[in-house]
C-alpha atoms as a PDB file:
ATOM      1  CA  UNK A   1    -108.413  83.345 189.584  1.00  0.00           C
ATOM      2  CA  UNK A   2    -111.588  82.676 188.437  1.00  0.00           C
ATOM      3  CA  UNK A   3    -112.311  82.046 184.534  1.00  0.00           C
ATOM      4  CA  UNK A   4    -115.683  81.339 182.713  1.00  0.00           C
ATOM      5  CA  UNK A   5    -117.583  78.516 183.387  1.00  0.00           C
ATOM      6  CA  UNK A   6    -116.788  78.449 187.197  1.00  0.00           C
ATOM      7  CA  UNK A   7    -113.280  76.859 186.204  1.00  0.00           C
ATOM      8  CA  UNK A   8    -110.322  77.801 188.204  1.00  0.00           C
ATOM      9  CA  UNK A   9    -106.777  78.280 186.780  1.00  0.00           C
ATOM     10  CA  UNK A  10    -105.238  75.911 189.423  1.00  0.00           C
ATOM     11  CA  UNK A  11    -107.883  73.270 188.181  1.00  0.00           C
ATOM     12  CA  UNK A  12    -106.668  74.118 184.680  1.00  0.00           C
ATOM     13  CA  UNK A  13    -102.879  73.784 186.221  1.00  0.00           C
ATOM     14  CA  UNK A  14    -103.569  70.392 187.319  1.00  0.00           C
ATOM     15  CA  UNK A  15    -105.274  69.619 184.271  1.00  0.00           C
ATOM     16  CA  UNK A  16    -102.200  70.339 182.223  1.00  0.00           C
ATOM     17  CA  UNK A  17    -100.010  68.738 184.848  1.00  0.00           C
ATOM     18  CA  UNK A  18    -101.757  65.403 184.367  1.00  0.00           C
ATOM     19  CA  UNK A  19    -102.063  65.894 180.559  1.00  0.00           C
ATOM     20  CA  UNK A  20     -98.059  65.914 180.740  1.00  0.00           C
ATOM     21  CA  UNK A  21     -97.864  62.980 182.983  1.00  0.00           C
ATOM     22  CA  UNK A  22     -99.708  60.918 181.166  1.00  0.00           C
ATOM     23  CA  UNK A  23     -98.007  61.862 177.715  1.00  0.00           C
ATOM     24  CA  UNK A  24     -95.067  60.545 179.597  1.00  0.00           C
ATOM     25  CA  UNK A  25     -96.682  57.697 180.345  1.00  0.00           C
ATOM     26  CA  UNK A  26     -97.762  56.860 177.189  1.00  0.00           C
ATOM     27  CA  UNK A  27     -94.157  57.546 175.413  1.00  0.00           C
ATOM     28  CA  UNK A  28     -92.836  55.146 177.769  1.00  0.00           C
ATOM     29  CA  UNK A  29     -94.674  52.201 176.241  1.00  0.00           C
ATOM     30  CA  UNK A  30     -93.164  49.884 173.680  1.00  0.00           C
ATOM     31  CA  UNK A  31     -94.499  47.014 171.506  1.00  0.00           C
ATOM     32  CA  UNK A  32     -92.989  44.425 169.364  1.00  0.00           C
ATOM     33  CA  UNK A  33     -94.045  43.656 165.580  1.00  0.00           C
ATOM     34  CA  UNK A  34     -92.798  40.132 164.058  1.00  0.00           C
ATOM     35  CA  UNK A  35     -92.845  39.244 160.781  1.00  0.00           C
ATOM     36  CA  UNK A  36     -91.521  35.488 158.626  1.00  0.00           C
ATOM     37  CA  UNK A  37     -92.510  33.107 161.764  1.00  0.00           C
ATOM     38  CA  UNK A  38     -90.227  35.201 163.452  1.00  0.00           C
ATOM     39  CA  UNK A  39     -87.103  36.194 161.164  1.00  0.00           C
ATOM     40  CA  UNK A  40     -87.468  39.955 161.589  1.00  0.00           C
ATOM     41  CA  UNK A  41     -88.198  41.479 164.722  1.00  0.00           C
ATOM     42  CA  UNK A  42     -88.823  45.244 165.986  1.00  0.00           C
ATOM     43  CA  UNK A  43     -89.551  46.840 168.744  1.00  0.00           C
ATOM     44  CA  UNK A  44     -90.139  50.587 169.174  1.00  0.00           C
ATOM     45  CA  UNK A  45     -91.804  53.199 171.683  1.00  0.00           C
ATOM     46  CA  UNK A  46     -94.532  55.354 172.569  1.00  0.00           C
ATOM     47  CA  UNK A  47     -93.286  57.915 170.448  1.00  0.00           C
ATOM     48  CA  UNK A  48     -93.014  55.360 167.052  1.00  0.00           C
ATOM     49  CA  UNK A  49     -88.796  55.379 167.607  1.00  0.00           C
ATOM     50  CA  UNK A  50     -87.349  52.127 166.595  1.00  0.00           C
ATOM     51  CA  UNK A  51     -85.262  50.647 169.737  1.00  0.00           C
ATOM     52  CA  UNK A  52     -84.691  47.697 168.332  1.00  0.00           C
ATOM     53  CA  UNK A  53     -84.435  45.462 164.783  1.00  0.00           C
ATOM     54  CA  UNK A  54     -83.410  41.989 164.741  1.00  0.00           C
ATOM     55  CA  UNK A  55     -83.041  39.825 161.428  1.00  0.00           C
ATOM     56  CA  UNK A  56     -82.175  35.943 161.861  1.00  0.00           C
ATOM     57  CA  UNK A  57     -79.740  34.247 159.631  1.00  0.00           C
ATOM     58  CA  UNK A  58     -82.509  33.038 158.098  1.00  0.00           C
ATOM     59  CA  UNK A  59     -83.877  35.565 156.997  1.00  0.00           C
ATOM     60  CA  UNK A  60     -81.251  36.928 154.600  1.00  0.00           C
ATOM     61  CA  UNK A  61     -81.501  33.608 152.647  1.00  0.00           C
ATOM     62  CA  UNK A  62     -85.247  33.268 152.084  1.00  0.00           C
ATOM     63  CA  UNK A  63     -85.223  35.448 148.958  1.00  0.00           C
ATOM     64  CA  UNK A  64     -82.784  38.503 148.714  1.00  0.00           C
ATOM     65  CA  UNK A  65     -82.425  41.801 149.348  1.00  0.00           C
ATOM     66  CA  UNK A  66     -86.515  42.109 148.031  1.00  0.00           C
ATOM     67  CA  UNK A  67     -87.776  39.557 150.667  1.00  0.00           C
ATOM     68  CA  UNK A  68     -85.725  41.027 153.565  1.00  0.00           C
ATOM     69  CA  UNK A  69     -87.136  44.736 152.907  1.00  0.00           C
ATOM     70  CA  UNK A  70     -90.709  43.459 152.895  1.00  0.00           C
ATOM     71  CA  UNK A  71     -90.182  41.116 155.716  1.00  0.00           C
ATOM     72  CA  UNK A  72     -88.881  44.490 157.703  1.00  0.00           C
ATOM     73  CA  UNK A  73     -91.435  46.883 156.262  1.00  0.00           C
ATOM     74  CA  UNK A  74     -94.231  43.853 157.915  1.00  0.00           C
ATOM     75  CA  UNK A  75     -92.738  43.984 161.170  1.00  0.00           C
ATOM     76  CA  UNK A  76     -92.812  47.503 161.386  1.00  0.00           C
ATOM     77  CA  UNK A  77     -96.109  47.915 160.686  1.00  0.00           C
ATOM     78  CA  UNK A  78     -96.881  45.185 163.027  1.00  0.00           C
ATOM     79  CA  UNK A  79     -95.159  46.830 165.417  1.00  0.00           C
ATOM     80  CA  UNK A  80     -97.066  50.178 165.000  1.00  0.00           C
ATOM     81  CA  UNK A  81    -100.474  48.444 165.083  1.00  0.00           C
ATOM     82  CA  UNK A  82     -99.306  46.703 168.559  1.00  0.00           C
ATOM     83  CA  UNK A  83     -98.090  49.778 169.968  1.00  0.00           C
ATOM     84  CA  UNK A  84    -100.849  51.599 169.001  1.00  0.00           C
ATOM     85  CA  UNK A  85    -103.306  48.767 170.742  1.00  0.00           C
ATOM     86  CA  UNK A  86    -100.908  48.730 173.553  1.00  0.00           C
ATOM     87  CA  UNK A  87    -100.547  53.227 174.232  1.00  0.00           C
ATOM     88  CA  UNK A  88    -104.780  53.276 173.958  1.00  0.00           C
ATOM     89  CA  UNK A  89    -105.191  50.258 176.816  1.00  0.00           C
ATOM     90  CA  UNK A  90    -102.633  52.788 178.398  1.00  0.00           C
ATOM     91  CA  UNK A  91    -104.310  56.144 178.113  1.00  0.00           C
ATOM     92  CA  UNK A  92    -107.764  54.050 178.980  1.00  0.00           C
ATOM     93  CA  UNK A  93    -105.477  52.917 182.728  1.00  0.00           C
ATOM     94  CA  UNK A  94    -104.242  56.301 183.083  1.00  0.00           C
ATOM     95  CA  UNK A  95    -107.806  58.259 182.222  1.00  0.00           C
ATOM     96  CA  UNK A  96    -109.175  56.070 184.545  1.00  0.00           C
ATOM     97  CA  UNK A  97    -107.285  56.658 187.199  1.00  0.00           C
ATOM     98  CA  UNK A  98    -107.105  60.302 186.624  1.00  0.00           C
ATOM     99  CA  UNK A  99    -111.472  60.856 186.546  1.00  0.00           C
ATOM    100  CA  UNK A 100    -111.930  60.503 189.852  1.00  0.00           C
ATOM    101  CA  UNK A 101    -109.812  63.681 191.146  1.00  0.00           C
ATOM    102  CA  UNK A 102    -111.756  65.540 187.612  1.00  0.00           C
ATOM    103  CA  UNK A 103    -115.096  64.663 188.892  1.00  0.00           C
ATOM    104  CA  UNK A 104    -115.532  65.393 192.058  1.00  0.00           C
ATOM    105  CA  UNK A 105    -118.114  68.404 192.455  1.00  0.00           C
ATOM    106  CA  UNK A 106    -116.570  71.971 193.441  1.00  0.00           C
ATOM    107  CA  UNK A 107    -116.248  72.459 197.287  1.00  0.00           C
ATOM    108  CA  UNK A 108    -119.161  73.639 199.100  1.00  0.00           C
ATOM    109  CA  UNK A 109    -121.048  71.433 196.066  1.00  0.00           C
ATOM    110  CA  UNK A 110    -121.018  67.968 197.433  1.00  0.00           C
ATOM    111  CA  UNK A 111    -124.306  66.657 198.015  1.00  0.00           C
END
């Protein structure tokens, strides 16, 4: 079937296809955020779940209960900065090896 603008619904099919592979993709990333040389450490995914916090020893004697909660809120904002770096060198992979199947000419339109 045929819609405007020459486009054809299995090309919009496949669009959608790869659109839902690569959201995959990006969900299955994960990135780390540190914080106090180390004390606190998380690690979440693509989607911004936490997998993972770790708190040393250490850190629950550097300065109470006030310390620790800032030393966590740190390292999850780290971690949300990394993973955001880390999903957009992702989508710029996967986008790039998606464009050339998008931008190849209709058949019969090759030069």
């Amino acid at each position: 079937m045929k819609l405007p603008f020459n486009i054809d619904l299995k090309d919009i099919n496949e669009m959608k296809a790869s659109a839902e592979k690569m959201q995959m993709e990006l969900d299955q990333v994960e990135a780390t955020g540190t914080a106090g040389a180390d004390m606190v450490i998380v690690r979440i995914n693509g989607k911004g779940d936490v997998l993972e916090v770790s708190i040393s020893d250490e850190a629950y004697s550097i300065g109470g209960k006030q310390a620790l909660q800032t030393l966590v809120a740190a390292a999850i904002a780290a971690a949300l900065r990394n993973l955001k770096e880390a999903r957009d060198e992702k989508q710029a992979e996967i986008v790039g090896r998606m464009m050339p199947s998008f931008c190849q000419a209709p058949d019969g339109m090759n030069p």
